[in-house]
Protein backbone atom coordinates (compact mmCIF):
# COMPACT_ATOMS: atom_id res chain seq x y z
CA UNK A 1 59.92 83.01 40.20
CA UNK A 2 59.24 79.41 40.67
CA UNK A 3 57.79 78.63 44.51
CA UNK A 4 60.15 75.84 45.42
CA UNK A 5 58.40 72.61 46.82
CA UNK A 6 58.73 70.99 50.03
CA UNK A 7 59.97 67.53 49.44
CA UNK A 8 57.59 64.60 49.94
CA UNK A 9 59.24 61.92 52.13
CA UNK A 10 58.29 58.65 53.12
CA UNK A 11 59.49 56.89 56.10
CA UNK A 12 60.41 52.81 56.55
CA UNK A 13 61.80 50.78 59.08
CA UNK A 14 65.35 49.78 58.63
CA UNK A 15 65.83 46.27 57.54
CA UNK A 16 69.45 45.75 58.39
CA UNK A 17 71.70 45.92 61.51
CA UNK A 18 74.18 48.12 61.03
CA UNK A 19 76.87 45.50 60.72
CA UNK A 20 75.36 44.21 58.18
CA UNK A 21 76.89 45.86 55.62
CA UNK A 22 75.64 44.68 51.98
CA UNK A 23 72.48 44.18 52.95
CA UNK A 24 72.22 47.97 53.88
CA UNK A 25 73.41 49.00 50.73
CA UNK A 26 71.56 46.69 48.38
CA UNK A 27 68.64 47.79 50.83
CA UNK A 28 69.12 51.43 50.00
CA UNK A 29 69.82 50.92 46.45
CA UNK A 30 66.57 49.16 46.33
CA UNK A 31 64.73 51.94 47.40
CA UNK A 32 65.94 54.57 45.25
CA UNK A 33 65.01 51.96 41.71
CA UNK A 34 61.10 52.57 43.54
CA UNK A 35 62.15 56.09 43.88
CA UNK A 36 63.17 56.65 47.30
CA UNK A 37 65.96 58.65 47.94
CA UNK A 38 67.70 58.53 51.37
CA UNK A 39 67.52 62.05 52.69
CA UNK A 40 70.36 63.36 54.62
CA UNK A 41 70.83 62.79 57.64
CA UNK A 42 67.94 60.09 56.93
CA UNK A 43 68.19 58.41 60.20
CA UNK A 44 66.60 58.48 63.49
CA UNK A 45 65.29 55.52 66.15
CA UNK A 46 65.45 52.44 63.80
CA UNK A 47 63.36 54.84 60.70
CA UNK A 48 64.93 55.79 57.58
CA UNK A 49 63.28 58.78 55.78
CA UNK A 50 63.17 59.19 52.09
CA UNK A 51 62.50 61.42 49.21
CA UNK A 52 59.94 60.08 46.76
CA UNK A 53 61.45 60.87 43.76
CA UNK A 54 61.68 59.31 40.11
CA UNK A 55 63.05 55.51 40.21
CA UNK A 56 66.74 55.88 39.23
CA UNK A 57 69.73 53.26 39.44
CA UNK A 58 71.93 54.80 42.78
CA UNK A 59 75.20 53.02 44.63
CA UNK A 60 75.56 53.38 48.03
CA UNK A 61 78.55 52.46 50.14
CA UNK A 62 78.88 51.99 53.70
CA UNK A 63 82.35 53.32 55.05
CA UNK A 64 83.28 52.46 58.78
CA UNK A 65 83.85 55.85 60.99
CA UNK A 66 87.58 56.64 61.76
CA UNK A 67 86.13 58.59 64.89
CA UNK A 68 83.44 58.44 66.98
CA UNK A 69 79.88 58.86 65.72
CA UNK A 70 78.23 58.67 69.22
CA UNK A 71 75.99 61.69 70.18
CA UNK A 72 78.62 63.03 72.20
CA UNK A 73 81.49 62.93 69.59
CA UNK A 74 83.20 65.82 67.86
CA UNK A 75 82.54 64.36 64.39
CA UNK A 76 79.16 62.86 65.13
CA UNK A 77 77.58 65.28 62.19
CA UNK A 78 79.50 63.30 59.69
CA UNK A 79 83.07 62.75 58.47
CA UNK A 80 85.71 65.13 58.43
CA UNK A 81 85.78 67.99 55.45
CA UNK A 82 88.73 66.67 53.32
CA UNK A 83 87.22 63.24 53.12
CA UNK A 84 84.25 64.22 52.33
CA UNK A 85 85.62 66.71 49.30
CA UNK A 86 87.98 63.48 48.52
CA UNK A 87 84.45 61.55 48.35
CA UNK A 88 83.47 64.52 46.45
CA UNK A 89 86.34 63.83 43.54
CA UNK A 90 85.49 60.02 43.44
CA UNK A 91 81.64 61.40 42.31
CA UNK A 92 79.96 59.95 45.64
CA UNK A 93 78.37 62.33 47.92
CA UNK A 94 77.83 61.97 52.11
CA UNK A 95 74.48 61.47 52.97
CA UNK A 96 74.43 59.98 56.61
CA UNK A 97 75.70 58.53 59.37
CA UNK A 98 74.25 55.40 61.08
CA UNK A 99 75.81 53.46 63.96
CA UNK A 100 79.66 53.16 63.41
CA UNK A 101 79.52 53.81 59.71
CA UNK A 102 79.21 56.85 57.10
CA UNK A 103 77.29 56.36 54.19
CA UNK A 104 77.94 57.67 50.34
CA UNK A 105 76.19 57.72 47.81
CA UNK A 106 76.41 57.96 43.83
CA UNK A 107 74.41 58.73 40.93
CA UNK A 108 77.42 57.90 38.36
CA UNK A 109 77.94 53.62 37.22
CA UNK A 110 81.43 54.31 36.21
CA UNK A 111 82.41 56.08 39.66
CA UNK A 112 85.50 54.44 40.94
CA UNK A 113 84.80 53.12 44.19
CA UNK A 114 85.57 54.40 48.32
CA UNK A 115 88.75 52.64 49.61
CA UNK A 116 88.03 49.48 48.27
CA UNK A 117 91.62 48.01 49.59
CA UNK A 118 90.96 46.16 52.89
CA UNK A 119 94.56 47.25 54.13
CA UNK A 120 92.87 50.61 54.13
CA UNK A 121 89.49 49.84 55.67
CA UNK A 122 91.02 47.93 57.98
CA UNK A 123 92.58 50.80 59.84
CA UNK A 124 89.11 52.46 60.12
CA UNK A 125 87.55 49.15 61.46
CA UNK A 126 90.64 49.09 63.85
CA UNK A 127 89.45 52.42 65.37
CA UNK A 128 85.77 51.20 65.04
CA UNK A 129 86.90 48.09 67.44
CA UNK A 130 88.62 50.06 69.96
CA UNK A 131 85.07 52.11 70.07
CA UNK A 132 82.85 48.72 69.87
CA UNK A 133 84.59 47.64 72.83
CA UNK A 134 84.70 50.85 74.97
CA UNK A 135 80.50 50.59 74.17
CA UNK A 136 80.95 46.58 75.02
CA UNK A 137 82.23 47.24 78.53
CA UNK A 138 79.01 50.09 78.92
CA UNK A 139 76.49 48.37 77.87
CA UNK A 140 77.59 45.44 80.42
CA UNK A 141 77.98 48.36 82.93
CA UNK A 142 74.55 49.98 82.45
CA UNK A 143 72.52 46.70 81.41
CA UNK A 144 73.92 44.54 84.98
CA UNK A 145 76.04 46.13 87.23
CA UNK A 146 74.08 49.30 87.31
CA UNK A 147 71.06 47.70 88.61
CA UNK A 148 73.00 45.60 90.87
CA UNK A 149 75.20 48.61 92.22
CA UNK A 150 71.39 50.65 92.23
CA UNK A 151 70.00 48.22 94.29
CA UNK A 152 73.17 47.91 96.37
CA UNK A 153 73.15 44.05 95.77
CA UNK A 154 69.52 43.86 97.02
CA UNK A 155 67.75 42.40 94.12
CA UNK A 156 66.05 39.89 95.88
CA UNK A 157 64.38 42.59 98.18
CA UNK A 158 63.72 44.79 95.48
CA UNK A 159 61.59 42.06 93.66
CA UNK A 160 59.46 41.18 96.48
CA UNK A 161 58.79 44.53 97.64
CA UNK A 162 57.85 45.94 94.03
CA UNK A 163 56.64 42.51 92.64
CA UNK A 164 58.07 39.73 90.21
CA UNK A 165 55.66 40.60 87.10
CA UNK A 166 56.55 44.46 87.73
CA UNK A 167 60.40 44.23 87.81
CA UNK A 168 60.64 41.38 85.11
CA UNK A 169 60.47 43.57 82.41
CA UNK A 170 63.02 45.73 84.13
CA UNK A 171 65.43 42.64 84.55
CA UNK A 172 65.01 41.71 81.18
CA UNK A 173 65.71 45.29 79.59
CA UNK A 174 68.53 45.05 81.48
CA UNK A 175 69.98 41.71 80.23
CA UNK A 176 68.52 42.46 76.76
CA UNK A 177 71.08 45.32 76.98
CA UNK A 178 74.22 43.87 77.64
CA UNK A 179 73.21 41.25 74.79
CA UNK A 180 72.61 43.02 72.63
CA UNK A 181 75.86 45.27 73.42
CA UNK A 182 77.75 41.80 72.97
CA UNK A 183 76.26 40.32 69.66
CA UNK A 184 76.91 43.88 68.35
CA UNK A 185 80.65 43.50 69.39
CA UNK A 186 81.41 40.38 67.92
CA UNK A 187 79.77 40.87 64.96
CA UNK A 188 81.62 44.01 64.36
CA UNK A 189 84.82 41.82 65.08
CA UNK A 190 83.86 39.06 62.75
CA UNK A 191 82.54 42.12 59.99
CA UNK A 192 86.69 43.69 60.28
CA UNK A 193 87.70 39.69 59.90
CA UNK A 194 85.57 39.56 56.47
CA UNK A 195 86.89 43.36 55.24
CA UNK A 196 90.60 42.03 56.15
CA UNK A 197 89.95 38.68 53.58
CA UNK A 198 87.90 40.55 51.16
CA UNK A 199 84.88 38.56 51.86
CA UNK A 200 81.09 39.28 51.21
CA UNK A 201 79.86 42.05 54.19
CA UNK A 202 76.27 41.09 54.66
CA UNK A 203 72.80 39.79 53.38
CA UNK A 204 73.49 41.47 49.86
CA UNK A 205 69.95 41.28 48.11
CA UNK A 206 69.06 38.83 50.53
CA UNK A 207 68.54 41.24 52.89
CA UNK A 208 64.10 41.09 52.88
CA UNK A 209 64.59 37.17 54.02
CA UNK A 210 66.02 38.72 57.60
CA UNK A 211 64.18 41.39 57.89
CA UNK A 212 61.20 40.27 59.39
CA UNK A 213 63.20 39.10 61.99
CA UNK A 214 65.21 42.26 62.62
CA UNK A 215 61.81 44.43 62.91
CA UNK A 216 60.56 41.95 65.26
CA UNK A 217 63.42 42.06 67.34
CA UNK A 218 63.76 45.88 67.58
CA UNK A 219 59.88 45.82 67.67
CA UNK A 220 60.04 43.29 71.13
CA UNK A 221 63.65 45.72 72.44
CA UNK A 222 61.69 48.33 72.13
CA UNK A 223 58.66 47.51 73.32
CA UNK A 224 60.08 45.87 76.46
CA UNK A 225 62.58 48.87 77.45
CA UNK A 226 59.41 51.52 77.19
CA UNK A 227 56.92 49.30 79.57
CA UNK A 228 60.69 48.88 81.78
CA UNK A 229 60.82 52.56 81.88
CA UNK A 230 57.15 53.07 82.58
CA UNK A 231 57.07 50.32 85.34
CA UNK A 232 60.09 51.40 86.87
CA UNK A 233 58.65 55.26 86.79
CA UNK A 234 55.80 53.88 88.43
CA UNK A 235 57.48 52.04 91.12
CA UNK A 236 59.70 55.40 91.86
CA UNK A 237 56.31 57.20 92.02
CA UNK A 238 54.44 54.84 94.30
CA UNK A 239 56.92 54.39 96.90
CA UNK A 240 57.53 58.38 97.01
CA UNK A 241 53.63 58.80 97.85
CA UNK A 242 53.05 55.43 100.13
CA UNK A 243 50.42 54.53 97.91
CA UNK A 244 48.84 50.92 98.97
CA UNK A 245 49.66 51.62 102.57
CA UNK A 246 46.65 51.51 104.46
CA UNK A 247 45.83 53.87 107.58
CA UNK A 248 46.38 51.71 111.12
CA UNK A 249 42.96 53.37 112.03
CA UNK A 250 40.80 51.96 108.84
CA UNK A 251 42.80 48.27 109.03
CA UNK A 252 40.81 45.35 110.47
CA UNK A 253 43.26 42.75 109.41
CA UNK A 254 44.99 40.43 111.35
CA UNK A 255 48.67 40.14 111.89
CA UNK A 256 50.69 36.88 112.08
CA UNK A 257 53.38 38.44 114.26
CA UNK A 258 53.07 40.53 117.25
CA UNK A 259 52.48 44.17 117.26
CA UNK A 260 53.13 46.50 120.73
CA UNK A 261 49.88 45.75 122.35
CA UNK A 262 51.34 42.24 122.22
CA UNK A 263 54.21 44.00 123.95
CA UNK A 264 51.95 44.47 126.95
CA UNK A 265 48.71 42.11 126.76
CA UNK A 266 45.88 43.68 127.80
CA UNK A 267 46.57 47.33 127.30
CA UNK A 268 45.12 49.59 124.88
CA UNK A 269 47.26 51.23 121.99
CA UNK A 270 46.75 55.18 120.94
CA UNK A 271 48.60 55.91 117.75
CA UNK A 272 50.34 59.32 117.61
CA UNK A 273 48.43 61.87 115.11
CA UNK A 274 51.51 62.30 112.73
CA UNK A 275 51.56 61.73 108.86
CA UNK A 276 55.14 61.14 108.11
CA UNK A 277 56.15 58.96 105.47
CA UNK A 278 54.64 55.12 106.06
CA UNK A 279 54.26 56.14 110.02
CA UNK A 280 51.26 54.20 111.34
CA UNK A 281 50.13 52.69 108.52
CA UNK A 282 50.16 49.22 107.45
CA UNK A 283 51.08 47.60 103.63
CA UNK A 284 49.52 44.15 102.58
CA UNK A 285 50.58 42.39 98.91
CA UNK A 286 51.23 39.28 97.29
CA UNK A 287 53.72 38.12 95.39
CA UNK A 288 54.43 34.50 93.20
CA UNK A 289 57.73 34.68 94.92
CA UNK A 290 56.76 35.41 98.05
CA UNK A 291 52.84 35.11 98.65
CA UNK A 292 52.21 36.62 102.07
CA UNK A 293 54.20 39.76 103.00
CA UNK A 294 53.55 42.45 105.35
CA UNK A 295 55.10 45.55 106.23
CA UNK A 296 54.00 47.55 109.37
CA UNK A 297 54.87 50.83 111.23
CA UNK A 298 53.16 51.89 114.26
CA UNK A 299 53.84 54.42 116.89
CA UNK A 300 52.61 55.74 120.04
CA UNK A 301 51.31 54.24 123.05
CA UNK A 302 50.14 51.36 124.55
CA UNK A 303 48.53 51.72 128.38
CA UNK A 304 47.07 49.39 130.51
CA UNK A 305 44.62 48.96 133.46
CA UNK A 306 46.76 48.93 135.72
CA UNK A 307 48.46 52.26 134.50
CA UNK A 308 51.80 50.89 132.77
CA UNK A 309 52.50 52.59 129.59
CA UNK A 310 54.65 51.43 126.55
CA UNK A 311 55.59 54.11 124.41
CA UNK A 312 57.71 53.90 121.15
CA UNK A 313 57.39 52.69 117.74
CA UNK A 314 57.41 48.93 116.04
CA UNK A 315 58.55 48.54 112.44
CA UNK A 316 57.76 44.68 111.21
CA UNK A 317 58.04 43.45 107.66
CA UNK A 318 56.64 40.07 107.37
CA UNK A 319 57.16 37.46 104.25
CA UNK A 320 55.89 33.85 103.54
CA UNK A 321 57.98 33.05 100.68
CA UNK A 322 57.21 29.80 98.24
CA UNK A 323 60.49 28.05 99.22
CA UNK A 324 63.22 28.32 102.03
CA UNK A 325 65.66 29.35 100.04
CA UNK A 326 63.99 32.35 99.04
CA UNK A 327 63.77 33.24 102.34
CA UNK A 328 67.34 32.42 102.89
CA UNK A 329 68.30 34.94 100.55
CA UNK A 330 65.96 37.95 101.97
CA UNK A 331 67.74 37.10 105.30
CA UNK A 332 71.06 38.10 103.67
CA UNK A 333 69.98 41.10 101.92
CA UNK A 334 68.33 42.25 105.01
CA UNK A 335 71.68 42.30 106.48
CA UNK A 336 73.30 43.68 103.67
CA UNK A 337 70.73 46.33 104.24
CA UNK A 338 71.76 46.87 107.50
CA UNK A 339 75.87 46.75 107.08
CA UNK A 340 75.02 50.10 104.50
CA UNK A 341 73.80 51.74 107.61
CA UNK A 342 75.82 54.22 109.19
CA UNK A 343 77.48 53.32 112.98
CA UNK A 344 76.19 49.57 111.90
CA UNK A 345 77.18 47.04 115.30
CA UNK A 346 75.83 43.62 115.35
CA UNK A 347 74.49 42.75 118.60
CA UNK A 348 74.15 39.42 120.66
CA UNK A 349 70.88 37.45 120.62
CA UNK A 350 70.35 34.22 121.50
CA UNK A 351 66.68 32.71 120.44
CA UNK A 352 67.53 28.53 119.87
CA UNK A 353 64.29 28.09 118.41
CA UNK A 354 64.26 29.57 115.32
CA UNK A 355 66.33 28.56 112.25
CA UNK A 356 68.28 31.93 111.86
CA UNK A 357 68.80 35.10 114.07
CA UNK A 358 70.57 38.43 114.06
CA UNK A 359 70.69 41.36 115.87
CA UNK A 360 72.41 44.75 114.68
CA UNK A 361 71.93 48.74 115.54
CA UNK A 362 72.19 51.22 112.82
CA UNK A 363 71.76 54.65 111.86
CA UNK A 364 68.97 55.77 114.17
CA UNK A 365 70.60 53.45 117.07
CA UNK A 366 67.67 51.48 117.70
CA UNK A 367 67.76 47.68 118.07
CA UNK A 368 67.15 45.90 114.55
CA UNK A 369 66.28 42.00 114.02
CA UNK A 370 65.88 39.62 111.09
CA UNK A 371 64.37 35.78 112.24
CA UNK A 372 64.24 33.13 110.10
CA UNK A 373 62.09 29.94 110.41
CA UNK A 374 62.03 27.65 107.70
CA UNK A 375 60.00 29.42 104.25
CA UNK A 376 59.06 32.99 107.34
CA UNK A 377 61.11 35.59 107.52
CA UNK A 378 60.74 38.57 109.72
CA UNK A 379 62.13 41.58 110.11
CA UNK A 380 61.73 44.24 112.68
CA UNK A 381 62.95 47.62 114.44
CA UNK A 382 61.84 48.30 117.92
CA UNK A 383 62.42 51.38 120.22
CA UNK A 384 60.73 53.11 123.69
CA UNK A 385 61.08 56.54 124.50
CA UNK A 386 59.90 58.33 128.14
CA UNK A 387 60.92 57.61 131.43
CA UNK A 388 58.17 56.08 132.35
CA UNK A 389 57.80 53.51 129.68
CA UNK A 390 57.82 50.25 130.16
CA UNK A 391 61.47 48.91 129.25
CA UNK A 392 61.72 45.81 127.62
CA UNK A 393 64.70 43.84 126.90
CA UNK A 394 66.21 42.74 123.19
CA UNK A 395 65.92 39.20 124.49
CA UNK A 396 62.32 40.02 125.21
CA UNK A 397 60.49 41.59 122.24
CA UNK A 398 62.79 39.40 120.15
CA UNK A 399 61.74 36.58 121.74
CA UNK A 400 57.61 38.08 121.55
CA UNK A 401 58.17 37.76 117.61
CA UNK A 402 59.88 34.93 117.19
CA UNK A 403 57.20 33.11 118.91
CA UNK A 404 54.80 34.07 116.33
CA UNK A 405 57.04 32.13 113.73
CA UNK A 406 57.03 28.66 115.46
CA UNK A 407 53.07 29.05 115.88
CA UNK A 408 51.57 27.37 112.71
């Protein structure tokens, strides 16, 4: 008995969107006169694999889906049985499914062809439309109000704090998306528009002219969702293990805002031995948005000479950003921040100096504040706790930090 063979296959990149519907099947029938035979099933992330085979004259047809093809579907393995035996009768045979369309083939000339009346294949690219837009309206979804509903309309914050260059690719992906879920769209509307008039589907034999093009575009999609992915893996990552945030014990930096021994000049400040999250540690980047930015936690206790002791915790973040506006708009979202917070209540501060000023508890309860003076903004969370503390009013540790804004 004869040992049968495993088939030796060759793989290429696809050449054709999948609207394009002639220049898929002059593309295919191409391959099999250089002996390449479309296996079934042939189709996986933009790669069509192929049987190498003897060169031989094949037809293949591209028939939009009457249901859904998507990975989730009932019929996503194919068509249904009785149109596939009717395909059967005709002499074409089901090979594969790609995008919103089942593809035939046939080894016979004289084989009468699938459905060629566009009355009929115009109830199939009905059903196809219905789907295209359903995938329209979630591609939109995913590609811009996902990240905006992610970032809880915070986008402006998010950039800064995880960097321009970082989340660029991440903004485009998510653009490129809902483009590309668009131009896919229409062109399946204008490809039901051409079936309905009888008109030419596609590139035909012209189909190597575009492709170039096409495998440079899913090339650059490609390439630009996987560093997306990795960049916003990364971000996840670093923020979950505080990396770049520096002990408060091993920084020698200066501030340009006021920190608690500020608070109370002249005493000394003893940071409480407790590594929880960012707590007493201190985070220093750049950004081309926003060059200068800080963000500071410290807590514990600050005592001086003459035995007064402040104890509590200070929370600053600190930008310079390239233009006001910019600024401007991190003011808002740190409010918008703030309004998420549970028990939010703005409170009254009064501080004539500065450009912009608000006051709000949250969550925890503890006095928040977000000053704005001209291109600085500064945000910050102050509390004491003991009895014999020092108390300090809003007006006054407000006032402490906005200082620090006006000084040049």
């Amino acid at each position: 008995m004869e040992e049968r063979r495993e088939p030796k296959l060759a793989h290429r990149l696809i050449p054709c969107p999948q609207y394009d519907v002639s220049g898929m099947e002059c593309w295919l029938s191409d391959m099999a006169s250089q002996g390449l035979l479309l296996q079934q099933d042939g189709f996986f992330a933009g790669v069509a694999t192929f049987e190498k085979t003897t060169p031989q004259k094949v037809k293949y047809r591209l028939q939009p889906a009457e249901k859904s093809t998507g990975m989730w579907a009932d019929y996503n393995d194919g068509p249904d049985e009785e149109a596939v035996e009717l395909s059967k009768a005709y002499g074409w045979e089901y090979i594969a499914k790609r995008g919103e369309f089942h593809i035939y083939r046939t080894f016979d000339p004289e084989a009468i062809e699938l459905h060629t009346d566009p009355q009929v294949q115009a109830l199939a690219m009905n059903a196809m439309r219905k789907r295209q837009r359903d995938n329209l309206l979630s591609g939109i979804f995913w590609g811009l109000f996902y990240p905006w509903l992610l970032f809880k309309g915070k986008i402006m914050l998010a950039v800064i704090h995880a960097g321009t260059f970082p989340m660029l690719p991440v903004m485009i992906a998510c653009v490129w998306m809902s483009i590309h879920s668009v131009i896919q769209a229409v062109r399946l509307i204008q490809l039901r528009k051409k079936v309905l008039q009888g008109e030419e589907t596609g590139s035909g034999h012209n189909w190597k002219k575009k492709a170039k093009g096409y495998h440079a575009n899913n090339i650059l999609r490609r390439l630009i969702y996987l560093v997306a992915i990795l960049l916003f893996l990364k971000m996840m990552g670093e923020q979950m293990i505080y990396e770049d945030y520096i002990p408060l014990t091993d920084y020698t930096g200066e501030m340009p805002f006021a920190t608690m021994e500020d608070f109370l000049p002249g005493g000394e400040m003893k940071l409480v031995n407790m590594k929880v999250g960012n707590m007493n540690t201190v985070r220093e980047w750049t950004d081309i948005l926003s060059p200068v930015n800080y963000e500071w936690d410290e807590v514990g206790e600050v005592t001086h000479p003459d035995g007064r002791v402040l104890s509590g915790g200070l929370e600053v973040i600190y930008h310079e950003t390239k233009a006001d506006w910019i600024a401007k708009r991190l003011a808002r979202e740190y409010l918008l921040k703030g309004k998420s917070e549970r028990d939010f209540s703005e409170l009254e501060l009064s501080l004539e100096e500065v450009d912009q000023v608000t006051a709000y508890t949250g969550s925890l309860h503890f006095p928040c504040i977000i000053l704005r003076e001209g291109n600085r903004i500064l945000y910050a969370r102050f509390y004491t706790n003991g009895s014999d503390t020092v108390k300090m009013s809003l007006e006054e540790w407000a006032g402490l930090l906005a200082q620090c804004l006006l000084e040049e």
